[in-house]
PDB file of N, CA and C in Angstrom:
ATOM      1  N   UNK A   1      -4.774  11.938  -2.380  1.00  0.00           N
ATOM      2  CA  UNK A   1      -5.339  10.606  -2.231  1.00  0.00           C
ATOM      3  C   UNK A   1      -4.264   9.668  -1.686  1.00  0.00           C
ATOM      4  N   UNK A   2      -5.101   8.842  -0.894  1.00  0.00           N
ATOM      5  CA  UNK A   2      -3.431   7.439  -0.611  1.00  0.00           C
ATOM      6  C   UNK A   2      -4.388   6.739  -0.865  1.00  0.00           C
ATOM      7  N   UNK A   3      -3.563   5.149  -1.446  1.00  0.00           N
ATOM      8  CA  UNK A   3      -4.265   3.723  -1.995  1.00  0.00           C
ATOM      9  C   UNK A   3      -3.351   3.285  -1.039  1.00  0.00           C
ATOM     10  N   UNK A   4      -4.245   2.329  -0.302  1.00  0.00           N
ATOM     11  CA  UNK A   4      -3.720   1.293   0.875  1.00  0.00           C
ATOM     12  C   UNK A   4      -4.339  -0.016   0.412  1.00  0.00           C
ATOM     13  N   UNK A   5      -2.988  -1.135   0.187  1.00  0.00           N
ATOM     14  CA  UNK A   5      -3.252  -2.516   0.019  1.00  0.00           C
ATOM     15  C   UNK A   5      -3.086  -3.107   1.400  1.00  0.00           C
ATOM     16  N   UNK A   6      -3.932  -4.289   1.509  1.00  0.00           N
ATOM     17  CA  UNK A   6      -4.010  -4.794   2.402  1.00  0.00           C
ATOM     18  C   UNK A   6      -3.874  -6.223   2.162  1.00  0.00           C
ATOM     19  N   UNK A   7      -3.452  -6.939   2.787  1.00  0.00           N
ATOM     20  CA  UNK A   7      -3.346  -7.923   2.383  1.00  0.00           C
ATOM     21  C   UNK A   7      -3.195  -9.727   3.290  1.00  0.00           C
ATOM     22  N   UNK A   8      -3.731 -10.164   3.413  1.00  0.00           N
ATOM     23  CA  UNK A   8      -3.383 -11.824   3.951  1.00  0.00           C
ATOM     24  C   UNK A   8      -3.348 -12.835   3.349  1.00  0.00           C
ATOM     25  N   UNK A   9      -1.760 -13.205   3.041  1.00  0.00           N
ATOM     26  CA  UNK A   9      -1.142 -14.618   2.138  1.00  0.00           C
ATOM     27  C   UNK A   9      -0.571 -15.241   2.593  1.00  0.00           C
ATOM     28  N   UNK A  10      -1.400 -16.541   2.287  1.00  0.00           N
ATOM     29  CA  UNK A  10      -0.777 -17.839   3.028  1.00  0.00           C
ATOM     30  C   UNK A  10       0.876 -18.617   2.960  1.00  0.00           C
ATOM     31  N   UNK A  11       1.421 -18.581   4.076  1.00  0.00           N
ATOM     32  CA  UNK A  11       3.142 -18.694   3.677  1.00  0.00           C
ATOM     33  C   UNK A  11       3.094 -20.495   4.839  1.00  0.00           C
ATOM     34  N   UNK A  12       2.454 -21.182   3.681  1.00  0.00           N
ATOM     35  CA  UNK A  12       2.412 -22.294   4.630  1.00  0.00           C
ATOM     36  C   UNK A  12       3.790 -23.406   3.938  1.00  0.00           C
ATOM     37  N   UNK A  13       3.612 -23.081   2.861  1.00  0.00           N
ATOM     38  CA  UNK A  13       4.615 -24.241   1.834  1.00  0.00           C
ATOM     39  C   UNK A  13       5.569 -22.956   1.231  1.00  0.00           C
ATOM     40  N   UNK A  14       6.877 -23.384   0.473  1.00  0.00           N
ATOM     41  CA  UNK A  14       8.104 -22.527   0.365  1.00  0.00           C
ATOM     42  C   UNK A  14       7.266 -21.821  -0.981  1.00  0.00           C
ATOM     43  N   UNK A  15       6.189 -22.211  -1.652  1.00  0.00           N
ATOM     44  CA  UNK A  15       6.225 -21.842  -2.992  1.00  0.00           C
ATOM     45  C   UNK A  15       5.020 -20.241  -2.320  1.00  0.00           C
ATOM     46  N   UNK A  16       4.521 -20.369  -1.729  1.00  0.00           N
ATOM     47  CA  UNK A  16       3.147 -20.010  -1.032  1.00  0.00           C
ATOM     48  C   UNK A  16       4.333 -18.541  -0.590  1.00  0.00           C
ATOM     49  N   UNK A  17       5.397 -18.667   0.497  1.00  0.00           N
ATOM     50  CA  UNK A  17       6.372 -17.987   0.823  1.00  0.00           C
ATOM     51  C   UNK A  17       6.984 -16.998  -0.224  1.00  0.00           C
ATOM     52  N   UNK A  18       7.015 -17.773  -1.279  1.00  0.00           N
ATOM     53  CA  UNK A  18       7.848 -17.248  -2.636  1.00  0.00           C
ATOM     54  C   UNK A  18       6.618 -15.908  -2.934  1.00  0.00           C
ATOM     55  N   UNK A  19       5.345 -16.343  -3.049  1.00  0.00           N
ATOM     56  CA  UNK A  19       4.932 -15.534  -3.536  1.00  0.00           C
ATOM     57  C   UNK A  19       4.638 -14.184  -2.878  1.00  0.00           C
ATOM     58  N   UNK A  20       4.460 -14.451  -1.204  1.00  0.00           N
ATOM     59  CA  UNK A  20       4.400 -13.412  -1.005  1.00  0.00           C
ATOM     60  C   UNK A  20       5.531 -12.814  -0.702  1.00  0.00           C
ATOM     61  N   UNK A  21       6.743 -12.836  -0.553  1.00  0.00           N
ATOM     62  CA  UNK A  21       8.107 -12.077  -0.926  1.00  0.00           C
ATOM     63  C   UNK A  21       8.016 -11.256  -2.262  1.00  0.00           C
ATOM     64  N   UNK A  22       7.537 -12.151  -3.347  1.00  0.00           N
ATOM     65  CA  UNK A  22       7.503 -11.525  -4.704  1.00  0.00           C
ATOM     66  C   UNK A  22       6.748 -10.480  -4.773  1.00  0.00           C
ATOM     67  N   UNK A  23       5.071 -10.606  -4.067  1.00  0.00           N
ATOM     68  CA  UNK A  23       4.028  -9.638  -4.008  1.00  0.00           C
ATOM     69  C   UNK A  23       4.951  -8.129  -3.243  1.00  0.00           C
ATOM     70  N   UNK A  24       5.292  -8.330  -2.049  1.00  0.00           N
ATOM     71  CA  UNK A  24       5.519  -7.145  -1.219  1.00  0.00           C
ATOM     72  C   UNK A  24       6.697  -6.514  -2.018  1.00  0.00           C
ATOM     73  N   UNK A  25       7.478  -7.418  -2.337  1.00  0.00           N
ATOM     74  CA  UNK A  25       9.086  -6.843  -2.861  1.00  0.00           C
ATOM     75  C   UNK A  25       8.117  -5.564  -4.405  1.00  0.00           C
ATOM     76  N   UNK A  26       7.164  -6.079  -5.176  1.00  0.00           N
ATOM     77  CA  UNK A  26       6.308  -5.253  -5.707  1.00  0.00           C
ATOM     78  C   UNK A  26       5.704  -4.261  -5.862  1.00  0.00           C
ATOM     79  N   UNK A  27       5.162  -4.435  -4.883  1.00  0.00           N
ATOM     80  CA  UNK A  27       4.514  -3.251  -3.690  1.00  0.00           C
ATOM     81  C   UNK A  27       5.528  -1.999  -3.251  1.00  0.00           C
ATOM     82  N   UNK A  28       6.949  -2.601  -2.946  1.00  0.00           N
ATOM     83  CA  UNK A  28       7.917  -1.917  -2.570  1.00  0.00           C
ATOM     84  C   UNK A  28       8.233  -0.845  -3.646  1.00  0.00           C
ATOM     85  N   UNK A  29       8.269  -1.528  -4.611  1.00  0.00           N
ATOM     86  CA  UNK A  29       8.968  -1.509  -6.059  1.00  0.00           C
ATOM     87  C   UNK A  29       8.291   0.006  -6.354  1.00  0.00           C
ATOM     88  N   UNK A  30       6.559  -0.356  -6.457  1.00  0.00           N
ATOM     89  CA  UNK A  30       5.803   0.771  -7.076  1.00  0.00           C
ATOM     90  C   UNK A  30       5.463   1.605  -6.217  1.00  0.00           C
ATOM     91  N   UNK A  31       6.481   2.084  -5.597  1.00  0.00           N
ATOM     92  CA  UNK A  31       6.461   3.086  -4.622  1.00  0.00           C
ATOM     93  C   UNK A  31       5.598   2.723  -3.108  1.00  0.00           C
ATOM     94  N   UNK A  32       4.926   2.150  -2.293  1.00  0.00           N
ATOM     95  CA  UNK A  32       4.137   1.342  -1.493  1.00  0.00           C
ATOM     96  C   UNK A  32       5.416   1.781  -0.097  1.00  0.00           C
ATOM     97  N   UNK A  33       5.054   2.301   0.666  1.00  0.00           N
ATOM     98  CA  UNK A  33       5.260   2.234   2.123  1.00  0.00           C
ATOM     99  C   UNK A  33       4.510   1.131   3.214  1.00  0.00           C
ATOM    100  N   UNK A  34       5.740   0.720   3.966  1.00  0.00           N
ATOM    101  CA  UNK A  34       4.690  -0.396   4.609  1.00  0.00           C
ATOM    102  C   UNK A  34       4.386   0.560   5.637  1.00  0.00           C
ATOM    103  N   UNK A  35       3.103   0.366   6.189  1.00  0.00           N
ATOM    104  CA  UNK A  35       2.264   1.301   7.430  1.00  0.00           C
ATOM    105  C   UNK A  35       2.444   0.195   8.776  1.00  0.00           C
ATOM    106  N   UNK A  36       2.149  -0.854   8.436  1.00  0.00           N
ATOM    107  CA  UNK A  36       2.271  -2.202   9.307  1.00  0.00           C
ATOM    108  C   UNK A  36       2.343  -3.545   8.517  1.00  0.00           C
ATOM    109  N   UNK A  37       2.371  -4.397   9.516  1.00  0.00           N
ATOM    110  CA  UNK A  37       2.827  -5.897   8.584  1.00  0.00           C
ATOM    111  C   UNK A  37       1.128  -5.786   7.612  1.00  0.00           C
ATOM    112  N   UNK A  38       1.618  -6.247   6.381  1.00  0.00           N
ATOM    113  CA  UNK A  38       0.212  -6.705   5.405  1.00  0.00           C
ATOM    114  C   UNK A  38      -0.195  -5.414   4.981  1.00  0.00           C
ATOM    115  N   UNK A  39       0.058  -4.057   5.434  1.00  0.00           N
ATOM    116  CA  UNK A  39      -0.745  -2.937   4.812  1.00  0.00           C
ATOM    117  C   UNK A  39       0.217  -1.817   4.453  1.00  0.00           C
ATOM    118  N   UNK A  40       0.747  -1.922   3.252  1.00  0.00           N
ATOM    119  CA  UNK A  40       1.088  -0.618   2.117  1.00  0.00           C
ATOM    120  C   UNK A  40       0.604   0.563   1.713  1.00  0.00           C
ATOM    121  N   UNK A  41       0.508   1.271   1.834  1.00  0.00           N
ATOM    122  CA  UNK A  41       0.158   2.970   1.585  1.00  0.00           C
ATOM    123  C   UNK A  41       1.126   3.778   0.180  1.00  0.00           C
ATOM    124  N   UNK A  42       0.659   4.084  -0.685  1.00  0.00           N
ATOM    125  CA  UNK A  42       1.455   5.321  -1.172  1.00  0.00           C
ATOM    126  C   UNK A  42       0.316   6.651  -1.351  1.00  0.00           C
ATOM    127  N   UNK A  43       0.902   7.813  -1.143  1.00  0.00           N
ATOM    128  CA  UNK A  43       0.216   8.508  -2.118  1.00  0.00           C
ATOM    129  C   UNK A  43       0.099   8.554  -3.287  1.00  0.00           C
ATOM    130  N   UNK A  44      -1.158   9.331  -3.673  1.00  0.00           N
ATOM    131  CA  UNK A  44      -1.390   9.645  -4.877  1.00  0.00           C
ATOM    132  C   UNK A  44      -1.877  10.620  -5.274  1.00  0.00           C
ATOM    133  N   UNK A  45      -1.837  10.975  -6.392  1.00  0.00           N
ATOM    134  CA  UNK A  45      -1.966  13.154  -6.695  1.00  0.00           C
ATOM    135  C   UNK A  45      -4.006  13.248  -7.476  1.00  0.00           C
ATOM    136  N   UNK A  46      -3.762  12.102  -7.690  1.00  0.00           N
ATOM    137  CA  UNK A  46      -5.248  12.307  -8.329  1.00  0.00           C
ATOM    138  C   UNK A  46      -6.295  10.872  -8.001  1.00  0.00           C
ATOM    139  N   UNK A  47      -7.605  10.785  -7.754  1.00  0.00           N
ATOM    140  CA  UNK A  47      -8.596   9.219  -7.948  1.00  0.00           C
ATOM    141  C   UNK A  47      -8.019   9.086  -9.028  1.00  0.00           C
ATOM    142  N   UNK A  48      -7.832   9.444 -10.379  1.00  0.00           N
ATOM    143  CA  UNK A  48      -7.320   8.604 -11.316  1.00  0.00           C
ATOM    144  C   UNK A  48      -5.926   7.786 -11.287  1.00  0.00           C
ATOM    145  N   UNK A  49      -4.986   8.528 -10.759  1.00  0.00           N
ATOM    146  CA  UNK A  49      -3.997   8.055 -10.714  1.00  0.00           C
ATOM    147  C   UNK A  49      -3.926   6.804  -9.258  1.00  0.00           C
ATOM    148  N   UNK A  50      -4.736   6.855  -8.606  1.00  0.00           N
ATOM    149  CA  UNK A  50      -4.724   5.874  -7.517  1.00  0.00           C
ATOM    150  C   UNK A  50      -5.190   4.738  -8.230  1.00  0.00           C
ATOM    151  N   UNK A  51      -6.060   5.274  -9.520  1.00  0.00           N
ATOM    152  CA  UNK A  51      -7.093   3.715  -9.887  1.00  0.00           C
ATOM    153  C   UNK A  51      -5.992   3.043 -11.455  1.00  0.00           C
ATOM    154  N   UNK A  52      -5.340   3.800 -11.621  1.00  0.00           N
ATOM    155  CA  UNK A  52      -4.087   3.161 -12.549  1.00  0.00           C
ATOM    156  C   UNK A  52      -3.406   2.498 -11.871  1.00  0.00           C
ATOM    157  N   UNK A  53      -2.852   2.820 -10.897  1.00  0.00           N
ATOM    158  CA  UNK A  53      -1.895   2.105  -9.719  1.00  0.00           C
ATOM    159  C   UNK A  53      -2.377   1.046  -9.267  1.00  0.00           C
ATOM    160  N   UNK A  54      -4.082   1.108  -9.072  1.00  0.00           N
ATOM    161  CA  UNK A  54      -4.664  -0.328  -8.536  1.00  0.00           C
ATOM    162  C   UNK A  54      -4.897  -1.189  -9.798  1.00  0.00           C
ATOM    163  N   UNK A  55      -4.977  -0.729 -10.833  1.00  0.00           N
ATOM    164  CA  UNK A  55      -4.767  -1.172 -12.139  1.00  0.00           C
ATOM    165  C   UNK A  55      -3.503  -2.438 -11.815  1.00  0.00           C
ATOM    166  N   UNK A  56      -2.626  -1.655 -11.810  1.00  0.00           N
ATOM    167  CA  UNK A  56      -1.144  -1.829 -12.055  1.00  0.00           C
ATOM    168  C   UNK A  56      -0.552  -3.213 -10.957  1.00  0.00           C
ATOM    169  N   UNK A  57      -1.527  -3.060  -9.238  1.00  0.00           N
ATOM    170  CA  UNK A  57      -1.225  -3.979  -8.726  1.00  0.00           C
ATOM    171  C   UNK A  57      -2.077  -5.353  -8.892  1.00  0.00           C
ATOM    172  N   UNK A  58      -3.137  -5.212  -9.601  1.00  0.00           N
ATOM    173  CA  UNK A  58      -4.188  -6.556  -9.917  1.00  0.00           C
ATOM    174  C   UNK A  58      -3.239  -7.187 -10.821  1.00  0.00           C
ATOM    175  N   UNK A  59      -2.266  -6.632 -11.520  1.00  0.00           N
ATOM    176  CA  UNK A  59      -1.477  -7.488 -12.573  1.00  0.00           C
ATOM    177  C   UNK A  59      -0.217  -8.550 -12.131  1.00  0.00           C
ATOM    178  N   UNK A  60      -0.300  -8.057 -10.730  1.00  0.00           N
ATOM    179  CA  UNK A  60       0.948  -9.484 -10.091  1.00  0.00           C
ATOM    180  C   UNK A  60       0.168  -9.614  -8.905  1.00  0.00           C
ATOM    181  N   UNK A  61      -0.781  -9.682  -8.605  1.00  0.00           N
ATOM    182  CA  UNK A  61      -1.547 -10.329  -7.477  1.00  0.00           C
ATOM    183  C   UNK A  61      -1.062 -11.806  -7.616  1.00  0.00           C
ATOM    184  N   UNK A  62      -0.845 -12.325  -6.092  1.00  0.00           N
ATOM    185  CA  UNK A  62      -0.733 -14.318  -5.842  1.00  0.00           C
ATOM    186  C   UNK A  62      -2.112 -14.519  -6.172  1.00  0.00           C
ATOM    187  N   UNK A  63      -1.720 -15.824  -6.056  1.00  0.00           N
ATOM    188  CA  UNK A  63      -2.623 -16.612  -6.199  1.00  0.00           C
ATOM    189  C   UNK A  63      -3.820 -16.988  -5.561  1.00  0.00           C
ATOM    190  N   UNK A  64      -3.456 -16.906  -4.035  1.00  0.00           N
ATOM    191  CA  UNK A  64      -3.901 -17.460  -2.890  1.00  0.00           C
ATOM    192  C   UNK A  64      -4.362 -15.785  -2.412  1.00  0.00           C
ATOM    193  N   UNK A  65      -4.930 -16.199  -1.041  1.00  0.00           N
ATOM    194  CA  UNK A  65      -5.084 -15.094   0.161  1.00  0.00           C
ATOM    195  C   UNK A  65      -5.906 -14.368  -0.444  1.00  0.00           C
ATOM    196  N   UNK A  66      -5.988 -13.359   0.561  1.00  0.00           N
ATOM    197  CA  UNK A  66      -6.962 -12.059   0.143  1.00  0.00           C
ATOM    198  C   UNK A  66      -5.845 -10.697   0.396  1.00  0.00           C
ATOM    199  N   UNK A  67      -6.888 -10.263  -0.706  1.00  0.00           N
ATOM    200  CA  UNK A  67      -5.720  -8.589  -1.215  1.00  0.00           C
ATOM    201  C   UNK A  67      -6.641  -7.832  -1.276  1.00  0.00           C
ATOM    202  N   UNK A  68      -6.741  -6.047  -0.795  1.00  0.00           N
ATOM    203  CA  UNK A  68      -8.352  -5.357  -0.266  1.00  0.00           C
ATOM    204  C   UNK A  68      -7.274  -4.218  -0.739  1.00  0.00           C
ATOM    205  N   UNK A  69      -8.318  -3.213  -1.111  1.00  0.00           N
ATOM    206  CA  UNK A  69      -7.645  -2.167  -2.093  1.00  0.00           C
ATOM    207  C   UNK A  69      -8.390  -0.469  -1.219  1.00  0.00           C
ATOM    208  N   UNK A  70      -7.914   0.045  -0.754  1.00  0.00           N
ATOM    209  CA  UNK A  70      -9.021   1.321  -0.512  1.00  0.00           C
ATOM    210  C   UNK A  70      -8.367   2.431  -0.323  1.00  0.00           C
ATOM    211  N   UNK A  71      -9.414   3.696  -1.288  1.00  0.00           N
ATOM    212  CA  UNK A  71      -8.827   4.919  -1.497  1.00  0.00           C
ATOM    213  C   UNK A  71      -9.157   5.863  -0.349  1.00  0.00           C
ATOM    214  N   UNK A  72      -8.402   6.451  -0.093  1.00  0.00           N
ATOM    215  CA  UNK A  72      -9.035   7.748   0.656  1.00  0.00           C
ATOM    216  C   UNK A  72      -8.339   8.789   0.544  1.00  0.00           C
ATOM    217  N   UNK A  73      -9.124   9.584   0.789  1.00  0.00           N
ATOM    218  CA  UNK A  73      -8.060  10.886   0.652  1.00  0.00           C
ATOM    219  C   UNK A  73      -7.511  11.798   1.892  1.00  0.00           C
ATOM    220  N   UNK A  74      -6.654  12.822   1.503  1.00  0.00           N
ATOM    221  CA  UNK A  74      -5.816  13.191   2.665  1.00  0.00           C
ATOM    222  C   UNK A  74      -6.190  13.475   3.926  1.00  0.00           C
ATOM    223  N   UNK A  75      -7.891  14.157   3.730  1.00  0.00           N
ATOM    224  CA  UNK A  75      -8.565  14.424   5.120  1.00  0.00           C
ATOM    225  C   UNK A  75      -8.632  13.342   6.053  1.00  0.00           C
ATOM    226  N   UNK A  76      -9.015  12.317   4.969  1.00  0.00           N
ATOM    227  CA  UNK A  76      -9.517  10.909   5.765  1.00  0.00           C
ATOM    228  C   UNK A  76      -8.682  10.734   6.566  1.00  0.00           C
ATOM    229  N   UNK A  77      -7.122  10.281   5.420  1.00  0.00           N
ATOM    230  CA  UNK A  77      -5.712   9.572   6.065  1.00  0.00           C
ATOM    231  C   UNK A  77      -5.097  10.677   7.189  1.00  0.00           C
ATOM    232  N   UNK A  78      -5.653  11.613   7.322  1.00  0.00           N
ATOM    233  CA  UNK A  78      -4.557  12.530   8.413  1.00  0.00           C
ATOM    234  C   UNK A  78      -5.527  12.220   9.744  1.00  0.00           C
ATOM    235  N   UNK A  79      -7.233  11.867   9.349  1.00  0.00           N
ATOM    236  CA  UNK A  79      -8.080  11.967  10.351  1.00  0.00           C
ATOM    237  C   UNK A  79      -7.610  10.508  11.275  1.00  0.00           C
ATOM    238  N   UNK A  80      -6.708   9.798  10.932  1.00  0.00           N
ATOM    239  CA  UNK A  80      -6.619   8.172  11.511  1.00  0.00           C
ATOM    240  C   UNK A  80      -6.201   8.729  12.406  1.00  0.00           C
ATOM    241  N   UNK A  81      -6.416   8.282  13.355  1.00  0.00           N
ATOM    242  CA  UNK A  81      -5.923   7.964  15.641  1.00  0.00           C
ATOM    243  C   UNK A  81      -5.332   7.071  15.685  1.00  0.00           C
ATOM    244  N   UNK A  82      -4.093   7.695  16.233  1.00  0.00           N
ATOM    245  CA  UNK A  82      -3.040   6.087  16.814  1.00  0.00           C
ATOM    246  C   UNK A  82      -3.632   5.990  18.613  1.00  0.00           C
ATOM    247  N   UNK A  83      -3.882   4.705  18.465  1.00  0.00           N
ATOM    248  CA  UNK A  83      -4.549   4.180  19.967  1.00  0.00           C
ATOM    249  C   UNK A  83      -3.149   4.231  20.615  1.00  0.00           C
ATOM    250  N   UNK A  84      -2.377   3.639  20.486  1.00  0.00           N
ATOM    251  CA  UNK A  84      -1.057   2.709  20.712  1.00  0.00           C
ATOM    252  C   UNK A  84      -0.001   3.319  19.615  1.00  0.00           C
ATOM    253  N   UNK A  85       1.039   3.506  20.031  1.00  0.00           N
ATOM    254  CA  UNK A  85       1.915   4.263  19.050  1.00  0.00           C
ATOM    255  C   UNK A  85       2.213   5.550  18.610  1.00  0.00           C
ATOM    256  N   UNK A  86       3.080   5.971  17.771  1.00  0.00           N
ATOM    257  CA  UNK A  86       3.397   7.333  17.409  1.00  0.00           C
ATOM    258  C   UNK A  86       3.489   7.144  15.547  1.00  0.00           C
ATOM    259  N   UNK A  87       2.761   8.009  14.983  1.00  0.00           N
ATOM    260  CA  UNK A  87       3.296   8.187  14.036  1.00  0.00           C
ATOM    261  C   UNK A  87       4.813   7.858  13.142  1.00  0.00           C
ATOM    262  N   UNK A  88       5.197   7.747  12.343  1.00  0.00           N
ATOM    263  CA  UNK A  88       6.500   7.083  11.857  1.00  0.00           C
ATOM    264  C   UNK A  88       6.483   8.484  10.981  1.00  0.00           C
ATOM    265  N   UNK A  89       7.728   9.492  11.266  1.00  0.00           N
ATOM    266  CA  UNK A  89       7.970  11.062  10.591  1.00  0.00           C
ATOM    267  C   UNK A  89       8.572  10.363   9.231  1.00  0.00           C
ATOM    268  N   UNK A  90       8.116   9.907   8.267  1.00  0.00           N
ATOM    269  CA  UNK A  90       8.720   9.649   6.622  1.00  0.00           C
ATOM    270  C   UNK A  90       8.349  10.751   5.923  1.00  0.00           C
ATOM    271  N   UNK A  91       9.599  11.301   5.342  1.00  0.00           N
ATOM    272  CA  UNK A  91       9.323  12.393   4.098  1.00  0.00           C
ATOM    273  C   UNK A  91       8.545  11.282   2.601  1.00  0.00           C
ATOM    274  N   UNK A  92       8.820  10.021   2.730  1.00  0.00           N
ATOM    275  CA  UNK A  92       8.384   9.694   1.550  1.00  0.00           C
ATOM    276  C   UNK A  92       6.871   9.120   2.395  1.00  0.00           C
ATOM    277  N   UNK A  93       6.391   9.196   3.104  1.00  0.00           N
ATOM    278  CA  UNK A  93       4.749   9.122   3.517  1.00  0.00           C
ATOM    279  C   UNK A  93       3.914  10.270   3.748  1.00  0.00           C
ATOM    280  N   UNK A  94       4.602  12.071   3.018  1.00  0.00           N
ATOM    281  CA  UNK A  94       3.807  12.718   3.348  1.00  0.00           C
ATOM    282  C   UNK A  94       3.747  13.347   1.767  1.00  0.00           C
ATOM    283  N   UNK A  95       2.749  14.194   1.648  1.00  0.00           N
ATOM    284  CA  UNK A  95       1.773  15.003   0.729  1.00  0.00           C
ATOM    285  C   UNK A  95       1.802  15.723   0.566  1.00  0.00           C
ATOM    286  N   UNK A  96       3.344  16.361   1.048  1.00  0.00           N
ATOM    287  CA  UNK A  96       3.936  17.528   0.897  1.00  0.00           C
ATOM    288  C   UNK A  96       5.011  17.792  -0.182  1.00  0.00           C
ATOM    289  N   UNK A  97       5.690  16.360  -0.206  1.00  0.00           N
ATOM    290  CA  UNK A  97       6.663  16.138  -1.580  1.00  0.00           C
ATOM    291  C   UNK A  97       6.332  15.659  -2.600  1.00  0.00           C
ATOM    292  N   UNK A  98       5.142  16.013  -2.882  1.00  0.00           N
ATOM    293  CA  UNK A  98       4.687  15.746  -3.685  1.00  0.00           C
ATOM    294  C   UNK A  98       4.506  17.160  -4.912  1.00  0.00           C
ATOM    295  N   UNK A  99       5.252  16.796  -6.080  1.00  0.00           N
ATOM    296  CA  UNK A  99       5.402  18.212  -6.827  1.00  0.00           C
ATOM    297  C   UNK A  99       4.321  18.018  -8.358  1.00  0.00           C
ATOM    298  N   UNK A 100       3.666  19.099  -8.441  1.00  0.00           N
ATOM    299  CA  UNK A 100       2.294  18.933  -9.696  1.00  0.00           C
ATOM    300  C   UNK A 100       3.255  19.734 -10.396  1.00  0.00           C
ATOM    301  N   UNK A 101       3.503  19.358 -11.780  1.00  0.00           N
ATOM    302  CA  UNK A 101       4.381  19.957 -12.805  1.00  0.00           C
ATOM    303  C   UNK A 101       2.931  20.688 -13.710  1.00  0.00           C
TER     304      UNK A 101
END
């Protein structure tokens, strides 16, 4: 499974700014790859464990903007087409290092 946040926050005033530094630096934190500006990706080993994690990010959501949450799984995420661009080769964006104890 990967959970991809998405996100648009308003950075009009320094406090507005603050928050979304705080949000992404978050995102970073709980493992979250950025894919592009506003949209974070991590994997995840199970739907449950994607829906703890989305758990986990409703608890420091800003204030402001809009924040969009969606699961899919590996077929989906490998099925995406780059129009424009190349893939980005990250060992920590693939589904391979990922170890089930």
């Amino acid at each position: 499974m990967r959970l991809m946040i998405m996100f648009d926050l308003p950075t009009e005033t320094a406090q507005q700014r603050k928050e979304y530094r705080q949000f992404r630096k978050k995102l970073i934190n709980e493992g979250f790859l950025m894919m592009q500006y506003s949209v974070y990706v991590r994997v995840c080993v199970t739907r449950q464990t994607a829906q703890f994690l989305e758990k986990r990010v409703k608890k420091f959501l800003p204030k402001g903007g809009i924040v969009q949450s969606l699961m899919v799984t590996e077929k989906q995420y490998n099925d995406m087409h780059f129009l424009v661009g190349k893939p980005i080769e990250d060992v920590r964006n693939m589904s391979d290092r990922t170890v089930i104890l």
